[in-house]
Protein backbone atom coordinates (compact mmCIF):
# COMPACT_ATOMS: atom_id res chain seq x y z
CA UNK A 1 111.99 83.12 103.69
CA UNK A 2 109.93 79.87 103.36
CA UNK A 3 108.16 79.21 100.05
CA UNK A 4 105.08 79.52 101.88
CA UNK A 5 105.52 83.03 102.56
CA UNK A 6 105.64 84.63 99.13
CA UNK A 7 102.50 82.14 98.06
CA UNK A 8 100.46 82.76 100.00
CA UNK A 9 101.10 86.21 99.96
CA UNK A 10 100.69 86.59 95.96
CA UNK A 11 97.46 85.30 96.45
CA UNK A 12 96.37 87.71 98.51
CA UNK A 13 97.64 90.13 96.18
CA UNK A 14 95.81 89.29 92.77
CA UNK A 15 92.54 89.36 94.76
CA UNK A 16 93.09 92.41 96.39
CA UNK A 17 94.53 93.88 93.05
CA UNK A 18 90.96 92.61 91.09
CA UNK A 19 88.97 94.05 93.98
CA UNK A 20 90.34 97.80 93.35
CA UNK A 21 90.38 97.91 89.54
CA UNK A 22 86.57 96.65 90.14
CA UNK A 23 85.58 98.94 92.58
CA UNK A 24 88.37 101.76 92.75
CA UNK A 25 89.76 101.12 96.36
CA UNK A 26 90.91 97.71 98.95
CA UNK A 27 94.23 96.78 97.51
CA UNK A 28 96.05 98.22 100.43
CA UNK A 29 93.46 97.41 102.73
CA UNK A 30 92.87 93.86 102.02
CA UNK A 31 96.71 92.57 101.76
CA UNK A 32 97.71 94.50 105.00
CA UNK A 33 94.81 93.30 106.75
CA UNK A 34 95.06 89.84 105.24
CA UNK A 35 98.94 89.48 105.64
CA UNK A 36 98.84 90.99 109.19
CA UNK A 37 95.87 88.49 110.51
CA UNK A 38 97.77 85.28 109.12
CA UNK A 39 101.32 86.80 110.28
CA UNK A 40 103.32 86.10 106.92
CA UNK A 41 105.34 89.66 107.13
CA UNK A 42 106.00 92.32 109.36
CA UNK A 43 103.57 95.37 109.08
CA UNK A 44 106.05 97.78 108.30
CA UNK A 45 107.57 95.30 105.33
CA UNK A 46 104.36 94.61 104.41
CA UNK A 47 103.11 98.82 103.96
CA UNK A 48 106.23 99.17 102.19
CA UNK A 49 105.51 96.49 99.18
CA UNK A 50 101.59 97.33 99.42
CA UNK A 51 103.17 100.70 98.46
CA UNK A 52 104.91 99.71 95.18
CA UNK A 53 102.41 97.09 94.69
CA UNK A 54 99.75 100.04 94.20
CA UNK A 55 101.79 102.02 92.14
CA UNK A 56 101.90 98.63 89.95
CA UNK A 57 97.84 98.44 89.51
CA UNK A 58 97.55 102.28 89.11
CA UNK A 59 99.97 102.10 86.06
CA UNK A 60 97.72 99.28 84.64
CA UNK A 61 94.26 101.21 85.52
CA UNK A 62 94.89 104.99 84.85
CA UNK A 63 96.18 105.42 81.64
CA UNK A 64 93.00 107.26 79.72
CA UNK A 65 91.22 107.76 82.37
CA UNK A 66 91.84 111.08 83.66
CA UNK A 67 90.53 113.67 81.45
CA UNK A 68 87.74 114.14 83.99
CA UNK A 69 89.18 114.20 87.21
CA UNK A 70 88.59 118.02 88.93
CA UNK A 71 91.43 119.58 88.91
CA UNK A 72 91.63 121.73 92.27
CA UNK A 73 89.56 118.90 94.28
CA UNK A 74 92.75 116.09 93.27
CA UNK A 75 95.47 118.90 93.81
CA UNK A 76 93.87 120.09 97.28
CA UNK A 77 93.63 116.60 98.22
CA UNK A 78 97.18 115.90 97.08
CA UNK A 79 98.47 118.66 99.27
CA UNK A 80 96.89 117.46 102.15
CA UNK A 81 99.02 113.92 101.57
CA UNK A 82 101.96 114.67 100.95
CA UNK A 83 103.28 116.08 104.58
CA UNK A 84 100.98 113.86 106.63
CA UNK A 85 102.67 110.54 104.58
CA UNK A 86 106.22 111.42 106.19
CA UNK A 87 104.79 111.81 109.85
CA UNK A 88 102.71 108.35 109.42
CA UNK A 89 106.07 106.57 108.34
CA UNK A 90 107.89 108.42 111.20
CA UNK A 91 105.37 106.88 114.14
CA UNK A 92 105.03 104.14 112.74
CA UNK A 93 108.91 103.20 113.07
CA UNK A 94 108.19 104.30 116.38
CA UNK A 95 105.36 101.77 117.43
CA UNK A 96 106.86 98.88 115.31
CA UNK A 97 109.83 98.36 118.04
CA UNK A 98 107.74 99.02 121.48
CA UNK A 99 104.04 99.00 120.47
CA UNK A 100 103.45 95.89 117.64
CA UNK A 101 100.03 94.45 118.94
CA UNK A 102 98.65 98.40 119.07
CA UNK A 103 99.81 98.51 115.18
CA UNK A 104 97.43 95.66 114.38
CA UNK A 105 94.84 96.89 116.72
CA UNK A 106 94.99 100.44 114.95
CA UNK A 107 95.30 98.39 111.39
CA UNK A 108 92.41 96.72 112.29
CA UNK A 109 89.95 100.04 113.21
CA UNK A 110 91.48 101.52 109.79
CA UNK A 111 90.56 98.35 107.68
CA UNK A 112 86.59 98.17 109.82
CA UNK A 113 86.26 101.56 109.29
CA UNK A 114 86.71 101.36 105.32
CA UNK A 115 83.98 98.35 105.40
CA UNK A 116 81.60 100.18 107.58
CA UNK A 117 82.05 103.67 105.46
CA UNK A 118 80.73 101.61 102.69
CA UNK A 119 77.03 101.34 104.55
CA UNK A 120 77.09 104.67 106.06
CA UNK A 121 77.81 106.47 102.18
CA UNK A 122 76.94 109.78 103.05
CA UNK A 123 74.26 111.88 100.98
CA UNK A 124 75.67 113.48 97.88
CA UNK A 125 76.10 116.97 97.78
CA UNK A 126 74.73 118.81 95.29
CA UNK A 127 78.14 121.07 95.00
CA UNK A 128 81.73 120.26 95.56
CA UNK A 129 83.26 120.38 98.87
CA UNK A 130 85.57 123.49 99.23
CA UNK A 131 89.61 122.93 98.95
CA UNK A 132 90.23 123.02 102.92
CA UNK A 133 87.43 119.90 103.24
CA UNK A 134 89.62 117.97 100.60
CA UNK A 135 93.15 118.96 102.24
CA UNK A 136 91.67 117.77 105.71
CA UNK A 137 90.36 114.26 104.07
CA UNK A 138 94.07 114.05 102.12
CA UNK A 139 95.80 114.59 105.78
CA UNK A 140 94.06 112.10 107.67
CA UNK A 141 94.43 109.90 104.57
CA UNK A 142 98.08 110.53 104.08
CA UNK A 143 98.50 109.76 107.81
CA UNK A 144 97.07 106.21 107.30
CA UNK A 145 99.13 105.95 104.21
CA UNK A 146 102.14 106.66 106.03
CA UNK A 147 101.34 104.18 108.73
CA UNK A 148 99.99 100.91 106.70
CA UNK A 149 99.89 102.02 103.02
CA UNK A 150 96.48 102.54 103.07
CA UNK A 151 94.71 105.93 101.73
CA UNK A 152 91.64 104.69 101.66
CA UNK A 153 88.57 105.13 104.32
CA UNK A 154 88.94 109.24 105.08
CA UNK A 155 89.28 109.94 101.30
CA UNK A 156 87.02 107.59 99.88
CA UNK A 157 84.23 108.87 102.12
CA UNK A 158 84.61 112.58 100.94
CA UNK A 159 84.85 111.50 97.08
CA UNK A 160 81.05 109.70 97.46
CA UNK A 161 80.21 112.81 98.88
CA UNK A 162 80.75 114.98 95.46
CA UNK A 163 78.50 115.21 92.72
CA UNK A 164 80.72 113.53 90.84
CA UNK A 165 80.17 110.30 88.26
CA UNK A 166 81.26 106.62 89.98
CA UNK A 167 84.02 106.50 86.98
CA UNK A 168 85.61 109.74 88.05
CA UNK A 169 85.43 109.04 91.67
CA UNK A 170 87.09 105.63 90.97
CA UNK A 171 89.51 106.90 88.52
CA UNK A 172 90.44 109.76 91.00
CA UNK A 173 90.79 107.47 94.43
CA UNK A 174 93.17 105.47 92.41
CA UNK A 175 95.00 108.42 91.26
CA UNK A 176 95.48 110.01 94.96
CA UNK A 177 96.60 106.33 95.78
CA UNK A 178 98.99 106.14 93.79
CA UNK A 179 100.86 109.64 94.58
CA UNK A 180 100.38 108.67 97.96
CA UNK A 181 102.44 105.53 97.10
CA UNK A 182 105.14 107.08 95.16
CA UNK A 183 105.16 109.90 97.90
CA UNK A 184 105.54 106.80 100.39
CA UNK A 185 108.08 104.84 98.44
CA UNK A 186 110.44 107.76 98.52
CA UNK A 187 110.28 108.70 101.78
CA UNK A 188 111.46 105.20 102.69
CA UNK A 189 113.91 104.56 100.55
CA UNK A 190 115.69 107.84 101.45
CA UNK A 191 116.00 106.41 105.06
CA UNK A 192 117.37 103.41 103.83
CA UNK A 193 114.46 100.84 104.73
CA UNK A 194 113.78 99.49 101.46
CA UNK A 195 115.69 95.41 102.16
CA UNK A 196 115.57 92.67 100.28
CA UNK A 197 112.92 90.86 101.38
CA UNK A 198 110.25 93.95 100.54
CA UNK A 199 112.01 94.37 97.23
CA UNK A 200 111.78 90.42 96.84
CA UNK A 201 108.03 90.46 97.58
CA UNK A 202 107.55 93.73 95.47
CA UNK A 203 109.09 91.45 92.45
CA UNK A 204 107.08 88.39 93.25
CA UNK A 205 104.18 90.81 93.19
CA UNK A 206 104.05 93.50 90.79
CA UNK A 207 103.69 90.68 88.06
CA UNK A 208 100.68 89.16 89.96
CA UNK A 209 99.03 92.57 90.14
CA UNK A 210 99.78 93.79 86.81
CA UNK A 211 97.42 90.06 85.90
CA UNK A 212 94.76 90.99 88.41
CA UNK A 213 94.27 94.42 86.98
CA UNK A 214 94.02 93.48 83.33
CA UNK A 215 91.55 90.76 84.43
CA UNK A 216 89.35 93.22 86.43
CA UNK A 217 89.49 95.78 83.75
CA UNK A 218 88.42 92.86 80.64
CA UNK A 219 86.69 90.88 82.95
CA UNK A 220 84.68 92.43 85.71
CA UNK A 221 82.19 90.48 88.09
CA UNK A 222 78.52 90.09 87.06
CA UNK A 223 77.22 92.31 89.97
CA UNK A 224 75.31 95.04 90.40
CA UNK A 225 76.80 98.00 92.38
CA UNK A 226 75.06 97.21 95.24
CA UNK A 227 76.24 93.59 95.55
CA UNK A 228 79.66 95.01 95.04
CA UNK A 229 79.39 97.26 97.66
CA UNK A 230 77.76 94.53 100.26
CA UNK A 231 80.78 92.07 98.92
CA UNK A 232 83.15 94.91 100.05
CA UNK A 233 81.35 95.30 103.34
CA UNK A 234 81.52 91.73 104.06
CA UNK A 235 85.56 91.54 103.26
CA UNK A 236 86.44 94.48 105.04
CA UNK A 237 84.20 93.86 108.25
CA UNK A 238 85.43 90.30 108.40
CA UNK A 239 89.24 91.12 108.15
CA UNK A 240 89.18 94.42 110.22
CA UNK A 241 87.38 92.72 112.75
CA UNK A 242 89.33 90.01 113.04
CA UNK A 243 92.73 91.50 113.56
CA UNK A 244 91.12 93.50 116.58
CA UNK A 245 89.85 90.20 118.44
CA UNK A 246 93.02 88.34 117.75
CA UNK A 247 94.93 91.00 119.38
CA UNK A 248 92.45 91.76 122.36
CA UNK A 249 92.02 88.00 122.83
């Protein structure tokens, strides 16, 4: 592996791992997307090590923070992950070997999907959503965890649908991400497909992480919400979109 590789890589990671202690979600999305548009890993390496490197920034951002989480809406959720992670890992294998450029393509809809859910933010409810609507939004996100290591867009958009506070939605998308990580890890490491070069980049970045979180926790950006959510937008839309043109071009 060139020096290159891991450097530019751990710079992707600390911004990624500011932007979700700041805003509670785009770690995964933002170094697969990132990594996969500029070619430095393989996806499959690369969901693997976003995996660990999540479980990194959730130990740095959760502790005290989840004495307000509901209960049966994080455990419905979390049963809706758990089963869905292990099929995502399985097709993914699959695709990796026959089917690379429709990984990216499919990588790429996942990643413009989370950046456009952040302008359509549905209308709050005015009562939680029942346990089946937060087992479907854990399936389809523990499917897209399983594939790239990324949670995010089906289960962020049902948490801004609850009347819930932004610090308990925040505090509870990183807590799903980081069971679906763990849940993740596992999985792969009992088929054997944790190497040395993921565990390499997982030890280059866990450190970096760790930084980014502390620094987004003591020091976050002068922004309103809004700007922060227009930022995201931007991000997102840019790297989703251009992983699909790349491909199709």
């Amino acid at each position: 592996m060139s020096l290159e590789i891991p450097l530019a890589f751990l710079a992707i990671a600390a911004l990624a791992g500011y932007f979700q202690t700041v805003t509670g979600f785009g770690l995964g999305m933002i170094v697969m997307g990132a990594t996969s548009g500029l070619a430095i890993a393989p996806v499959a390496s690369v969901a693997a090590v976003v995996s660990l490197m999540t479980l990194a920034n959730s130990a740095v951002a959760l502790p005290g923070k989840l004495a307000h989480l509901d209960r049966r809406a994080t455990l419905a959720t979390i049963a809706g992950i758990l089963p869905a992670i292990m099929l995502g890992v399985v097709l993914l294998d699959a695709l990796s070997g026959s089917a690379e450029s429709l990984v990216r393509i499919i990588l790429g809809v996942v990643v413009l999907y989370g950046g456009v859910s952040l302008v359509l933010r549905p209308r709050q409810r005015e009562t939680l959503s029942t346990s089946a609507s937060f087992w479907v939004s854990g399936v389809l996100s523990g499917l897209c965890g399983g594939l790239f290591g990324i949670a995010g867009p089906p289960v962020i958009y049902q948490c801004y649908r609850q009347p819930m506070s932004l610090v308990a939605i925040r505090n509870m998308l990183i807590l799903l991400f980081a069971v679906t990580s763990a849940m993740r890890t596992l999985f792969v490491a009992l088929r054997g497909q944790l190497d040395l070069e993921i565990l390499a980049l997982t030890g280059w970045a866990i450190p970096v992480v760790a930084l980014a979180t502390y620094a987004g926790r003591r020091w976050p950006p002068p922004l309103s919400p809004l700007a922060m959510r227009r930022l995201a937008f931007l991000t997102l839309m840019l790297i989703g979109g251009g992983l699909i043109l790349a491909e199709l071009g």
